[in-house]
N, C-alpha and C. Protein backbone atom coordinates (compact mmCIF):
# COMPACT_ATOMS: atom_id res chain seq x y z
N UNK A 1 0.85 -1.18 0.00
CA UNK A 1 0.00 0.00 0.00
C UNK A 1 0.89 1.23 0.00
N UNK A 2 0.68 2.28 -0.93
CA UNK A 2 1.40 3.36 -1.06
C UNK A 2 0.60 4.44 -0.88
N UNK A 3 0.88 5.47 0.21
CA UNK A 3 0.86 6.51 0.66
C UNK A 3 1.88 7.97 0.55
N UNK A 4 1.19 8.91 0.40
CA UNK A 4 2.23 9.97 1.16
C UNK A 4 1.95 10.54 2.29
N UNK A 5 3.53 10.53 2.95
CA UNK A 5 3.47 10.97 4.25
C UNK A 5 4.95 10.41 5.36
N UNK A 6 4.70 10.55 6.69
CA UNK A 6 5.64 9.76 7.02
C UNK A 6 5.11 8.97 7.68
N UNK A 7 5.73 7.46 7.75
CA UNK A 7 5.19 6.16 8.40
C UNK A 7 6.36 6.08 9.78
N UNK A 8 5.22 5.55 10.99
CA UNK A 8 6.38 5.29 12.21
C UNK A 8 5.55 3.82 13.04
N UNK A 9 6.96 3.64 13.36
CA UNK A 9 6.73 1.95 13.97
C UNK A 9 6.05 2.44 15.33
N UNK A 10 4.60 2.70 15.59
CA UNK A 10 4.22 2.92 16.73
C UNK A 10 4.55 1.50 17.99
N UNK A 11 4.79 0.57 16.88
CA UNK A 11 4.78 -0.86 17.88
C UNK A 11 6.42 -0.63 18.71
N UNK A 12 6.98 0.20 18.41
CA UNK A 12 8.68 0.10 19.22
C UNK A 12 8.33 1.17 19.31
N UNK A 13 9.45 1.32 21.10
CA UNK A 13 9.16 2.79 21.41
C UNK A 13 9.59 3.24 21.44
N UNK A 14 11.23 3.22 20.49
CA UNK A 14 11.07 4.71 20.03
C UNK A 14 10.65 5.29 19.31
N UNK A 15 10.08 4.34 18.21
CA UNK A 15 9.41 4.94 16.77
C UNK A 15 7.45 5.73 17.74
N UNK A 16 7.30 4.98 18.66
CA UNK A 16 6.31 6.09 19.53
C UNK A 16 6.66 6.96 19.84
N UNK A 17 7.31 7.17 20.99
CA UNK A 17 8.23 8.23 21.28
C UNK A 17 8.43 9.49 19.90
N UNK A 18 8.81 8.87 18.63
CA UNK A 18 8.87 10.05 17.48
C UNK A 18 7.54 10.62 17.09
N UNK A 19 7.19 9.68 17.32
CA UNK A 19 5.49 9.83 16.45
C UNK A 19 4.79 10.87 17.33
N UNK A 20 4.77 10.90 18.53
CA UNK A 20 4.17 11.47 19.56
C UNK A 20 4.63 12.90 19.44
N UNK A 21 5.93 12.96 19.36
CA UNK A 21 7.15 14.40 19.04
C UNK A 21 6.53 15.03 18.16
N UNK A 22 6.79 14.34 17.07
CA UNK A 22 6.42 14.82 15.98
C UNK A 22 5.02 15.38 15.28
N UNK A 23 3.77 14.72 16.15
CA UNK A 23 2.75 15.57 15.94
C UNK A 23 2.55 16.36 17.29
N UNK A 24 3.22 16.38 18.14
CA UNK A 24 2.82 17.42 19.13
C UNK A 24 3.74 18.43 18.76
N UNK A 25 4.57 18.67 18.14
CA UNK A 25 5.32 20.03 17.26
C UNK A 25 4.20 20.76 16.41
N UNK A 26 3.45 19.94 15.42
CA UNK A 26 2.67 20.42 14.80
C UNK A 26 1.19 20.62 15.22
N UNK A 27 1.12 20.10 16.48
CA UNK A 27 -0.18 20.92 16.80
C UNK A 27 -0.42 21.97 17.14
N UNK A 28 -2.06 22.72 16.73
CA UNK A 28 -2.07 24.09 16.88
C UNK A 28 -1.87 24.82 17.90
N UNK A 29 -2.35 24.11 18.75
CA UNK A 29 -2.23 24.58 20.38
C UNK A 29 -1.35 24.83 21.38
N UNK A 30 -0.69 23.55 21.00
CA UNK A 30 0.56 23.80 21.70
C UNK A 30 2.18 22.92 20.99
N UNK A 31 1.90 23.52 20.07
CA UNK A 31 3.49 23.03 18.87
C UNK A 31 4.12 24.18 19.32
N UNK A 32 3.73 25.30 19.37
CA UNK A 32 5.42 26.02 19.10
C UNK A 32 5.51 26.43 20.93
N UNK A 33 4.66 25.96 21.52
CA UNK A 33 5.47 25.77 23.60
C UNK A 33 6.13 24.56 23.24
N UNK A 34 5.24 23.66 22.79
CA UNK A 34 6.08 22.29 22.58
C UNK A 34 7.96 22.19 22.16
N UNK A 35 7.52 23.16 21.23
CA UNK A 35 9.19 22.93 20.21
C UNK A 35 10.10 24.01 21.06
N UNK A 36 9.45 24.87 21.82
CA UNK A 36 10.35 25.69 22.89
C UNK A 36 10.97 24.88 23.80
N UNK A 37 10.39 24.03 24.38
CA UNK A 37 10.41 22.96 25.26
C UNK A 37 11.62 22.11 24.67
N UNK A 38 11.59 21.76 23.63
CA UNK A 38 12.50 20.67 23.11
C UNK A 38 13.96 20.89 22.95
N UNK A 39 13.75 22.45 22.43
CA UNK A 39 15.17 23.55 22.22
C UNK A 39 15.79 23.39 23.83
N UNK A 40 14.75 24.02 24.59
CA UNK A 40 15.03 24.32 26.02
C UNK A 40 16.10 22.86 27.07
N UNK A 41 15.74 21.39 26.80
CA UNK A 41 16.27 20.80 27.37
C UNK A 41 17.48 19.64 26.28
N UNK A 42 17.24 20.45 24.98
CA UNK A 42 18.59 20.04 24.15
C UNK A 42 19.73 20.37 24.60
């Protein structure tokens, strides 16, 4: 099956762990506290 987009192994955790990152960056609400947050303890 072919899609576009990005695919993540929710079954291993770190591919959760990304998946989770990665749409809580892009949510409206709170993506850009989120991505402050991420800068902040890099």
């Amino acid at each position: 099956y072919e899609f576009e987009g990005k695919r993540y192994d929710c079954g291993d955790k770190l591919g959760f762990m990304k998946a989770n990152i990665e749409f809580s960056k892009r949510h409206p609400e709170i993506g850009k506290e989120f991505t402050e947050f991420l800068k902040s303890i890099s």
